[in-house]
C-alpha atoms as a PDB file:
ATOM      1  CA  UNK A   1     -73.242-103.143  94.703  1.00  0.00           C
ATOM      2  CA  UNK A   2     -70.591-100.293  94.174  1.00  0.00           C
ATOM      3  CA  UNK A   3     -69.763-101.524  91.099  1.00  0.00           C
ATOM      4  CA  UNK A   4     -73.350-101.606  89.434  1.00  0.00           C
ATOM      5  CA  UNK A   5     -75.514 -98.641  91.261  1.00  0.00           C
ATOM      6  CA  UNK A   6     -72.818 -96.009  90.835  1.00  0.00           C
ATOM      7  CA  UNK A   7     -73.103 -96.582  86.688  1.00  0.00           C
ATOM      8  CA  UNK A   8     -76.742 -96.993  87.046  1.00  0.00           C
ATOM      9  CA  UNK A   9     -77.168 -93.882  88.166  1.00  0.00           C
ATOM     10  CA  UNK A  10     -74.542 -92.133  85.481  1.00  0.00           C
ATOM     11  CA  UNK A  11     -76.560 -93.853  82.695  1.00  0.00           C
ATOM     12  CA  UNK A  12     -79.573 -93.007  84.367  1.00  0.00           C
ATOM     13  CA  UNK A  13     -78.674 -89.384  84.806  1.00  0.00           C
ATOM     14  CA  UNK A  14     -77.382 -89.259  80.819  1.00  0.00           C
ATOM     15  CA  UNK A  15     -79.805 -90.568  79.378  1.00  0.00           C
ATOM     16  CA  UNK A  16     -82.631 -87.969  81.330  1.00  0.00           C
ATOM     17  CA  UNK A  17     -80.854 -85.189  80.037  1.00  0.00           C
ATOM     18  CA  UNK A  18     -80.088 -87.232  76.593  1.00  0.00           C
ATOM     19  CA  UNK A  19     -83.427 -88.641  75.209  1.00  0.00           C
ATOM     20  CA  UNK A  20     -86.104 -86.529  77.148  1.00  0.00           C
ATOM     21  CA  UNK A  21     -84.460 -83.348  76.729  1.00  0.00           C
ATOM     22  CA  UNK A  22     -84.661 -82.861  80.172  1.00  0.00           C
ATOM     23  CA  UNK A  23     -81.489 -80.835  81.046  1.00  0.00           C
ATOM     24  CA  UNK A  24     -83.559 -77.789  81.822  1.00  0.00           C
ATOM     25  CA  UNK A  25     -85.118 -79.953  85.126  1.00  0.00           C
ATOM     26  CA  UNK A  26     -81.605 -81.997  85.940  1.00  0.00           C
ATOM     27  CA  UNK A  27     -78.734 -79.343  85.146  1.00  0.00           C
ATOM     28  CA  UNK A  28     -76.956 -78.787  88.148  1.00  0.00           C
ATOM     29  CA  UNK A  29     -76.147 -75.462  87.809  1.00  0.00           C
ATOM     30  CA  UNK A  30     -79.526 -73.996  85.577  1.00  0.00           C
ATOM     31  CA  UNK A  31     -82.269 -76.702  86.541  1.00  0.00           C
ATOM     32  CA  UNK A  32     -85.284 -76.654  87.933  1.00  0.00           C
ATOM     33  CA  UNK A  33     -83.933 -78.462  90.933  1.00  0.00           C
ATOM     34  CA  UNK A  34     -80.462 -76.409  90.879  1.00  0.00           C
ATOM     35  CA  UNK A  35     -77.646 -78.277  92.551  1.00  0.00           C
ATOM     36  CA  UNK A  36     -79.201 -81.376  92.334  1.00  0.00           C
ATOM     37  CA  UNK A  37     -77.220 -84.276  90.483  1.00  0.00           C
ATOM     38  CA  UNK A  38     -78.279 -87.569  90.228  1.00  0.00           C
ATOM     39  CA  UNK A  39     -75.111 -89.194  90.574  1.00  0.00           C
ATOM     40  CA  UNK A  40     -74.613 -87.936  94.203  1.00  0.00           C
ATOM     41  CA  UNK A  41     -77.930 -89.675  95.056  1.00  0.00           C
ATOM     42  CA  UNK A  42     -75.667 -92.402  93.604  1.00  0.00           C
ATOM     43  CA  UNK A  43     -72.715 -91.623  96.192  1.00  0.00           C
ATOM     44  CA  UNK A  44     -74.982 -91.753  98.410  1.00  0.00           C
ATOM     45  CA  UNK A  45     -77.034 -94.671  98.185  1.00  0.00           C
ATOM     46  CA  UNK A  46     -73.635 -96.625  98.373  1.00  0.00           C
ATOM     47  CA  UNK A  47     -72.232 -94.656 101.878  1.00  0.00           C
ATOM     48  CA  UNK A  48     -75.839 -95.452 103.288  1.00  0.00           C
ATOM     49  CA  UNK A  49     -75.031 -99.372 102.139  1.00  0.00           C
ATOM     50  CA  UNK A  50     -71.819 -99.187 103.396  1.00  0.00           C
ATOM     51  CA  UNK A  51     -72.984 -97.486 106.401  1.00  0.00           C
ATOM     52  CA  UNK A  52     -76.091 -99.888 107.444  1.00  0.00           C
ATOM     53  CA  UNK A  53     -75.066-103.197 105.281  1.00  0.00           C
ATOM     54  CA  UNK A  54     -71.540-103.805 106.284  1.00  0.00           C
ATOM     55  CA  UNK A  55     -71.224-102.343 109.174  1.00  0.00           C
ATOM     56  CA  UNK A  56     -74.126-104.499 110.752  1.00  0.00           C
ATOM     57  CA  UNK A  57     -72.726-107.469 109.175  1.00  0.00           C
ATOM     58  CA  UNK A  58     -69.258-106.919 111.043  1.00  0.00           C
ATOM     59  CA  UNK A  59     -70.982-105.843 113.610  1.00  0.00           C
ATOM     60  CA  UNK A  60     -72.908-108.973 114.153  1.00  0.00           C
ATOM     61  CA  UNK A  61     -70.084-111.334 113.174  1.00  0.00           C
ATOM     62  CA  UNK A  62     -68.065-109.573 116.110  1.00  0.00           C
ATOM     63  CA  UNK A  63     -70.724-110.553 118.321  1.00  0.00           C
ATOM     64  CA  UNK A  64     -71.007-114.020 117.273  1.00  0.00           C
ATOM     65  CA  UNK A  65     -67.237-114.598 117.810  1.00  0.00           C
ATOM     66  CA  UNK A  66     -67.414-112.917 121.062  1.00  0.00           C
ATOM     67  CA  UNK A  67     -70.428-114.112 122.415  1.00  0.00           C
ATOM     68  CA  UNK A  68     -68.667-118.075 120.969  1.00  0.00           C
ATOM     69  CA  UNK A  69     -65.478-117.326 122.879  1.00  0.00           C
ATOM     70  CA  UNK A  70     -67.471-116.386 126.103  1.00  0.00           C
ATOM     71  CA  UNK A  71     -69.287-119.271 126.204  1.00  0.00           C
ATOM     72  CA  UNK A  72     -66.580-121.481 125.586  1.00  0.00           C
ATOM     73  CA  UNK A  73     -64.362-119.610 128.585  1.00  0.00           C
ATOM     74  CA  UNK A  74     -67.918-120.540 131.089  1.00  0.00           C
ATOM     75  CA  UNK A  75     -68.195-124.151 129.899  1.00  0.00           C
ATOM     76  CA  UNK A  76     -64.618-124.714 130.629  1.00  0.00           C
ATOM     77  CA  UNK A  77     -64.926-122.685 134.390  1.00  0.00           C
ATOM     78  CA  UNK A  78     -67.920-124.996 134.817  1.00  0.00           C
ATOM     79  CA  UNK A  79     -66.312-128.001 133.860  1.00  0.00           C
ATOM     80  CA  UNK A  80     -63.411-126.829 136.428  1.00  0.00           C
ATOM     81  CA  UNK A  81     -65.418-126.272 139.175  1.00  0.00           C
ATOM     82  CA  UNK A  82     -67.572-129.354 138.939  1.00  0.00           C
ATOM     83  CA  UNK A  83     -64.684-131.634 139.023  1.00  0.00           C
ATOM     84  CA  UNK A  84     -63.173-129.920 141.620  1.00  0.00           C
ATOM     85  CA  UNK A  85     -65.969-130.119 144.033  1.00  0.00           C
ATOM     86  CA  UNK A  86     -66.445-133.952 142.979  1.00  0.00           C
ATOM     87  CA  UNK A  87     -62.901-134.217 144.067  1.00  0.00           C
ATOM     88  CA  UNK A  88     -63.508-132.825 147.483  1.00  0.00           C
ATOM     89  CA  UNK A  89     -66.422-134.065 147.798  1.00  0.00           C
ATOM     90  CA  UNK A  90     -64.858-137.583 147.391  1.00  0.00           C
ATOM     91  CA  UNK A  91     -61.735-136.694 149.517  1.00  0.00           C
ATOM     92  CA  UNK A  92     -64.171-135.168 152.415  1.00  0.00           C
ATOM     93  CA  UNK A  93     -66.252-138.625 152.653  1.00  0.00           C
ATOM     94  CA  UNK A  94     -62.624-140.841 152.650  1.00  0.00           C
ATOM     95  CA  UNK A  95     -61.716-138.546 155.284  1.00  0.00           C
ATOM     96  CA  UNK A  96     -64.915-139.095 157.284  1.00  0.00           C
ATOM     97  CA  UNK A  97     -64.881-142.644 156.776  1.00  0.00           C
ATOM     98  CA  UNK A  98     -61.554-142.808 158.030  1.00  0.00           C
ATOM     99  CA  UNK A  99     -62.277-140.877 161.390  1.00  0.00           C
END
């Protein structure tokens, strides 16, 4: 996305002032709308991508991998503890058997 809207927006920008005749609305400095620059809105778009896009992605694939080696960590204490208490479970009716 960096790669095409930050262009877009140059070409944009050029050809407003360009073809329309339009520098006396756009000119950063003289304009109508003085400081204003199109290609900033450019910048911009791309931090608020970078911002909200990738950040949620990572985000969310951090979660997936954590929430993956959580539940792996309770099936494997579950597994533990059930075979443990079949074991004394076992040993505790040998023993009464025995007595």
């Amino acid at each position: 996305m960096t790669t095409n809207v930050q262009p877009l927006f140059t070409e944009v920008y050029n050809n407003l002032t360009t073809t329309l005749n339009l520098d006396s609305i756009f000119d950063p400095t003289t304009g109508v709308l003085t400081g204003l620059d199109c290609r900033l809105l450019g910048e911009d778009g791309v931090n608020m991508k970078e911002a909200f896009c990738v950040n949620s992605y990572n985000r969310i694939f951090f979660d997936l991998v954590v929430v993956g080696i959580m539940s792996f960590g309770m099936f494997l204490m579950v597994c533990c503890i059930l075979c443990f208490n079949v074991r004394h479970y076992q040993h505790y009716l040998h023993t009464k058997g025995k007595g």
